[in-house]
Protein backbone atom coordinates (compact mmCIF):
# COMPACT_ATOMS: atom_id res chain seq x y z
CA UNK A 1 5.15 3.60 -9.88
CA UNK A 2 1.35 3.05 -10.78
CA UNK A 3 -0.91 6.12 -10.92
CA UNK A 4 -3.92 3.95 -8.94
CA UNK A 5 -4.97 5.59 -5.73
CA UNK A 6 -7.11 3.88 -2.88
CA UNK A 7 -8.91 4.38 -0.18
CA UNK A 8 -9.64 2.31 3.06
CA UNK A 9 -12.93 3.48 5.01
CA UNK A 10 -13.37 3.32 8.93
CA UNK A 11 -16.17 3.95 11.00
CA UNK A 12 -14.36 7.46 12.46
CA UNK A 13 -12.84 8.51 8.76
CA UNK A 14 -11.40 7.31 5.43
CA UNK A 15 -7.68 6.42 5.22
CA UNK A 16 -6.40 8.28 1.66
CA UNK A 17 -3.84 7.55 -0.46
CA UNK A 18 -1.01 10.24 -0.14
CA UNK A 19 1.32 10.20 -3.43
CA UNK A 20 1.67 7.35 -5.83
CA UNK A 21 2.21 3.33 -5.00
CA UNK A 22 5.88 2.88 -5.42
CA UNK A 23 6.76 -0.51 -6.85
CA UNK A 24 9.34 -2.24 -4.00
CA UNK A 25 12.88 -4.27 -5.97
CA UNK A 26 14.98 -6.68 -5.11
CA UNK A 27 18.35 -5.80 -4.36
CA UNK A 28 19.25 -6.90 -7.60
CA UNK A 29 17.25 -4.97 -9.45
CA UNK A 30 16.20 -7.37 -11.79
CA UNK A 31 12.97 -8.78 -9.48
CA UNK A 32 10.15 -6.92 -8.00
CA UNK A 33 9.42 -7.49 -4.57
CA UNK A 34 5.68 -5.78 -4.20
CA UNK A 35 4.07 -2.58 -3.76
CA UNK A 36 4.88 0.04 -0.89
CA UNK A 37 1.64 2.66 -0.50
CA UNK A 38 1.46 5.66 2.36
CA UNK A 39 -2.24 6.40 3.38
CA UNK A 40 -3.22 9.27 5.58
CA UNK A 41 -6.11 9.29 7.78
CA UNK A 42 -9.10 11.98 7.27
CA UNK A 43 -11.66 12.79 9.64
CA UNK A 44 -15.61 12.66 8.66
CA UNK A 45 -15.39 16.36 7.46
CA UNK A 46 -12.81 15.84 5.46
CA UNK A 47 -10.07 17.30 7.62
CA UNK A 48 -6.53 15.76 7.36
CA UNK A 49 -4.65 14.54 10.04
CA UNK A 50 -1.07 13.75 11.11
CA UNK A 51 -1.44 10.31 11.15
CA UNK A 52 0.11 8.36 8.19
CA UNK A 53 0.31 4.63 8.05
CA UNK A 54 2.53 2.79 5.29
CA UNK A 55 0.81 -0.15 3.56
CA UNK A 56 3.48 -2.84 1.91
CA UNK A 57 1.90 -5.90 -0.27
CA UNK A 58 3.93 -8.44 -2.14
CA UNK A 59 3.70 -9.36 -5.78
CA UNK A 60 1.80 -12.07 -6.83
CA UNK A 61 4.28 -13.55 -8.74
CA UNK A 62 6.73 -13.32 -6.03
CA UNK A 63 4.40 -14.92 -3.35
CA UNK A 64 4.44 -18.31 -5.97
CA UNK A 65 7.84 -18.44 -6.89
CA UNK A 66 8.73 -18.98 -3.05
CA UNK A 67 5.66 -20.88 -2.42
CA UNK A 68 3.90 -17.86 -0.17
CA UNK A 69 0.34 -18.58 0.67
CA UNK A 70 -2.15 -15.84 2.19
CA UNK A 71 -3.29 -16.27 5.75
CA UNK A 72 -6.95 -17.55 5.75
């Protein structure tokens, strides 16, 4: 787990990171996969609301050993 925490603004609110990015293994445990974050969405006032989205990115290394590219 990293202790980083991000946010993502909108025009209607700021997605927030809600607990800690948890690092994503392979089922072998010896590899790592990526990086699984949950953000929730706040309204301009800061109010929280119930909507939670779950943000998964892969590790760079990962993406080049099986020759992964990023979409354009």
């Amino acid at each position: 787990m990293t202790k980083k925490t991000e946010t993502r603004k909108h025009s209607q609110g700021t997605w927030r990171q809600h607990g800690e990015t948890e690092t994503v293994m392979c089922r072998d445990g010896k590899g790592v996969y990526g990086t699984k974050s949950v953000f929730q969405f706040f309204h301009p006032r800061g109010t929280p609301s119930s909507w939670f989205v779950t943000e998964y990115s892969l590790d760079k290394d990962y993406r080049i050993r099986h020759k992964l590219t990023k979409k354009p």
